[in-house]
C-alpha atoms as a PDB file:
ATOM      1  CA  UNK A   1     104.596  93.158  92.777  1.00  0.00           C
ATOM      2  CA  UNK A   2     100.786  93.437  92.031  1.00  0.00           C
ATOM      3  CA  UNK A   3      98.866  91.090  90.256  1.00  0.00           C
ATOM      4  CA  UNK A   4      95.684  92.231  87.873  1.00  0.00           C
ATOM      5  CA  UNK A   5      92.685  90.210  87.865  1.00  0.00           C
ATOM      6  CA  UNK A   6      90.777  91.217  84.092  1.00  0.00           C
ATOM      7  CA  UNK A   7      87.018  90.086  84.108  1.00  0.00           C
ATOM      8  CA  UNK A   8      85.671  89.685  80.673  1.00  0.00           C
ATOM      9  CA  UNK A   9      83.682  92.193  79.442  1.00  0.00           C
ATOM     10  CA  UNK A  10      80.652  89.622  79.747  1.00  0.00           C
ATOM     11  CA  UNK A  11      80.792  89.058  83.157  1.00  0.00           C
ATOM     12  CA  UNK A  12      80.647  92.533  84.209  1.00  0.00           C
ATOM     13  CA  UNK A  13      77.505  93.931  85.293  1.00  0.00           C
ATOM     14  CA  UNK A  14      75.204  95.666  83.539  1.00  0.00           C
ATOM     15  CA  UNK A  15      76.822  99.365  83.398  1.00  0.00           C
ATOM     16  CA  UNK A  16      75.167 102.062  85.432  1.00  0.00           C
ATOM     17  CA  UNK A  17      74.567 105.295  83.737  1.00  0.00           C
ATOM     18  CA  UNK A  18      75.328 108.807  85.617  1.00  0.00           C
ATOM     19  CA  UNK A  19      72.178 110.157  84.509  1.00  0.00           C
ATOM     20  CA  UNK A  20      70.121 107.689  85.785  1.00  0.00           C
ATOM     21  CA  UNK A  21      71.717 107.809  89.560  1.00  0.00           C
ATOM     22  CA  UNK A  22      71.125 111.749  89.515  1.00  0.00           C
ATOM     23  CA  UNK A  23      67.200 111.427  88.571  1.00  0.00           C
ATOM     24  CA  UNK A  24      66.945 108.411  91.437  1.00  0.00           C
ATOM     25  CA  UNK A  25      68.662 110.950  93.652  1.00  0.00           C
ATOM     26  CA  UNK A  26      66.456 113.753  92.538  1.00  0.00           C
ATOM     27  CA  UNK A  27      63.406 111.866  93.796  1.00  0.00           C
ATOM     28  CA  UNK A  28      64.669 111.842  97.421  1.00  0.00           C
ATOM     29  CA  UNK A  29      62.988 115.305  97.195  1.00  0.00           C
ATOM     30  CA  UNK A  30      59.439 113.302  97.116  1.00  0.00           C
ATOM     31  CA  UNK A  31      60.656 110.836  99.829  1.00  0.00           C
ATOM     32  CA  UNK A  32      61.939 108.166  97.967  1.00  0.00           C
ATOM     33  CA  UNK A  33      65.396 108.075  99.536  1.00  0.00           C
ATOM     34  CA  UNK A  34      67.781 105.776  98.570  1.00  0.00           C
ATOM     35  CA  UNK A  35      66.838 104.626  95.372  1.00  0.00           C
ATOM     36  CA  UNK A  36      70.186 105.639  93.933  1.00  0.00           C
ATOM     37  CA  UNK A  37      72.643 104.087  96.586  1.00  0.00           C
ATOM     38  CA  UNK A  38      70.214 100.597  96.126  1.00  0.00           C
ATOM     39  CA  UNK A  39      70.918 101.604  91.819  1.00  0.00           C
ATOM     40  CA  UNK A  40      75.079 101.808  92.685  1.00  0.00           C
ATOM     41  CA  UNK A  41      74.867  98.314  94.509  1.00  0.00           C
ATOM     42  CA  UNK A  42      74.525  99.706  98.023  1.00  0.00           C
ATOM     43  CA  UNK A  43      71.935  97.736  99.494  1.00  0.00           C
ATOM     44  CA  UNK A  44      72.350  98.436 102.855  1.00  0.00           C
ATOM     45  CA  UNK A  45      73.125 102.242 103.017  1.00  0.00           C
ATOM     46  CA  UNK A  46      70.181 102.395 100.301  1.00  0.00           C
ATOM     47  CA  UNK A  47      67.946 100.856 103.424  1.00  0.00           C
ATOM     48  CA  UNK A  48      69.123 102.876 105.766  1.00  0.00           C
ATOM     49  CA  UNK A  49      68.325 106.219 103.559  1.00  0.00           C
ATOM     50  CA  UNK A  50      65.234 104.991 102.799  1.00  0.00           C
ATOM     51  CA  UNK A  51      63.942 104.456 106.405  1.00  0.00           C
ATOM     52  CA  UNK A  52      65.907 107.950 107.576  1.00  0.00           C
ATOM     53  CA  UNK A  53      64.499 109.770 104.695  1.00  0.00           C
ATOM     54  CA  UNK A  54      68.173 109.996 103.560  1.00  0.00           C
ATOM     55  CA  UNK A  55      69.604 110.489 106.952  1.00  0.00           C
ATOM     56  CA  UNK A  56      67.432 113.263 107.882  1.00  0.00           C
ATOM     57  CA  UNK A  57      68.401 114.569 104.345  1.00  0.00           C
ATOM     58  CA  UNK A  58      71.782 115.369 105.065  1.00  0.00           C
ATOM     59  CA  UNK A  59      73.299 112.322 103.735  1.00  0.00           C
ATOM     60  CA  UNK A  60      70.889 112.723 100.177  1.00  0.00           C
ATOM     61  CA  UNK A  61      72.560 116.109 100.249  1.00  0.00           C
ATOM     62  CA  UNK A  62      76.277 114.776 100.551  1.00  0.00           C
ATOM     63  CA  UNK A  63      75.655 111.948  98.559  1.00  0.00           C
ATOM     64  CA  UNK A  64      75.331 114.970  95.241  1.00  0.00           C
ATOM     65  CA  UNK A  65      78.777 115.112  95.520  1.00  0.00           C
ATOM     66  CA  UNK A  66      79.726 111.375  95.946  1.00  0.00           C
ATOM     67  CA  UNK A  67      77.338 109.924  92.981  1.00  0.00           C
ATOM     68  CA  UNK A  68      79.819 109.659  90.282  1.00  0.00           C
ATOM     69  CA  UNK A  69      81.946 107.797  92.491  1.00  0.00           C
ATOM     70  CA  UNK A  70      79.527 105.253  93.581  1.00  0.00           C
ATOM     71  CA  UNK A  71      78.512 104.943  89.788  1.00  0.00           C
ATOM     72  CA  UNK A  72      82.072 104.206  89.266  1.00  0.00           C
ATOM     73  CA  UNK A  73      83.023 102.076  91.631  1.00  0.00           C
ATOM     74  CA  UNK A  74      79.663 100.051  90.936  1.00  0.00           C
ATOM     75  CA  UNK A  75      80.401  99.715  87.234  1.00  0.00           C
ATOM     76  CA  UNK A  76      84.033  97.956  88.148  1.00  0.00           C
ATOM     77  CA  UNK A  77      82.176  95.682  90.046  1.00  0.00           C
ATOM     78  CA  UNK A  78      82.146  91.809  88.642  1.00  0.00           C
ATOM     79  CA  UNK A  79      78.631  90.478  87.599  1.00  0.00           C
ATOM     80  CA  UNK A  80      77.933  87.305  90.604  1.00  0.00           C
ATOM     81  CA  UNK A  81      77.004  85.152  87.702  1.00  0.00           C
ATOM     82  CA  UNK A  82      77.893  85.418  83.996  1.00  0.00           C
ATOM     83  CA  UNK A  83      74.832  86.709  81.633  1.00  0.00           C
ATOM     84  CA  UNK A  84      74.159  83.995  78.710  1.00  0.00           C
END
């Protein structure tokens, strides 16, 4: 037996858009590692990738695969406090 948990639509998070974790990961190019990991609600990882210049730029170049997942998984996450 499972049990659901449904969060209102208002206390989700604001949704991340797909498009706007690719251009963050674009910029890694420039140095600025990390920026979409720290977008997707990875704080840590994003300040790791930042200091490592995205682990040495293998992990930037993984993480083109694994960015729609990390969008996803960041848009099901609950809001920790309700928006007015």
């Amino acid at each position: 037996m499972s049990i659901q948990v449904v969060v209102p639509s208002t206390e989700l998070a604001r949704p991340r858009r797909l498009s706007v974790a690719y251009l963050l990961w674009l910029l890694g190019v420039v140095g600025l590692c990390g920026l979409h990991r720290w977008y997707c609600h990875k704080r840590f990882s994003a300040v790791i990738y930042f200091v490592t210049l995205g682990l040495c730029g293998v992990g930037q170049l993984l993480d083109w695969f694994f960015i729609a997942a990390m969008v996803r998984r960041a848009n099901r996450l609950p809001c920790a406090r309700p928006r007015p």
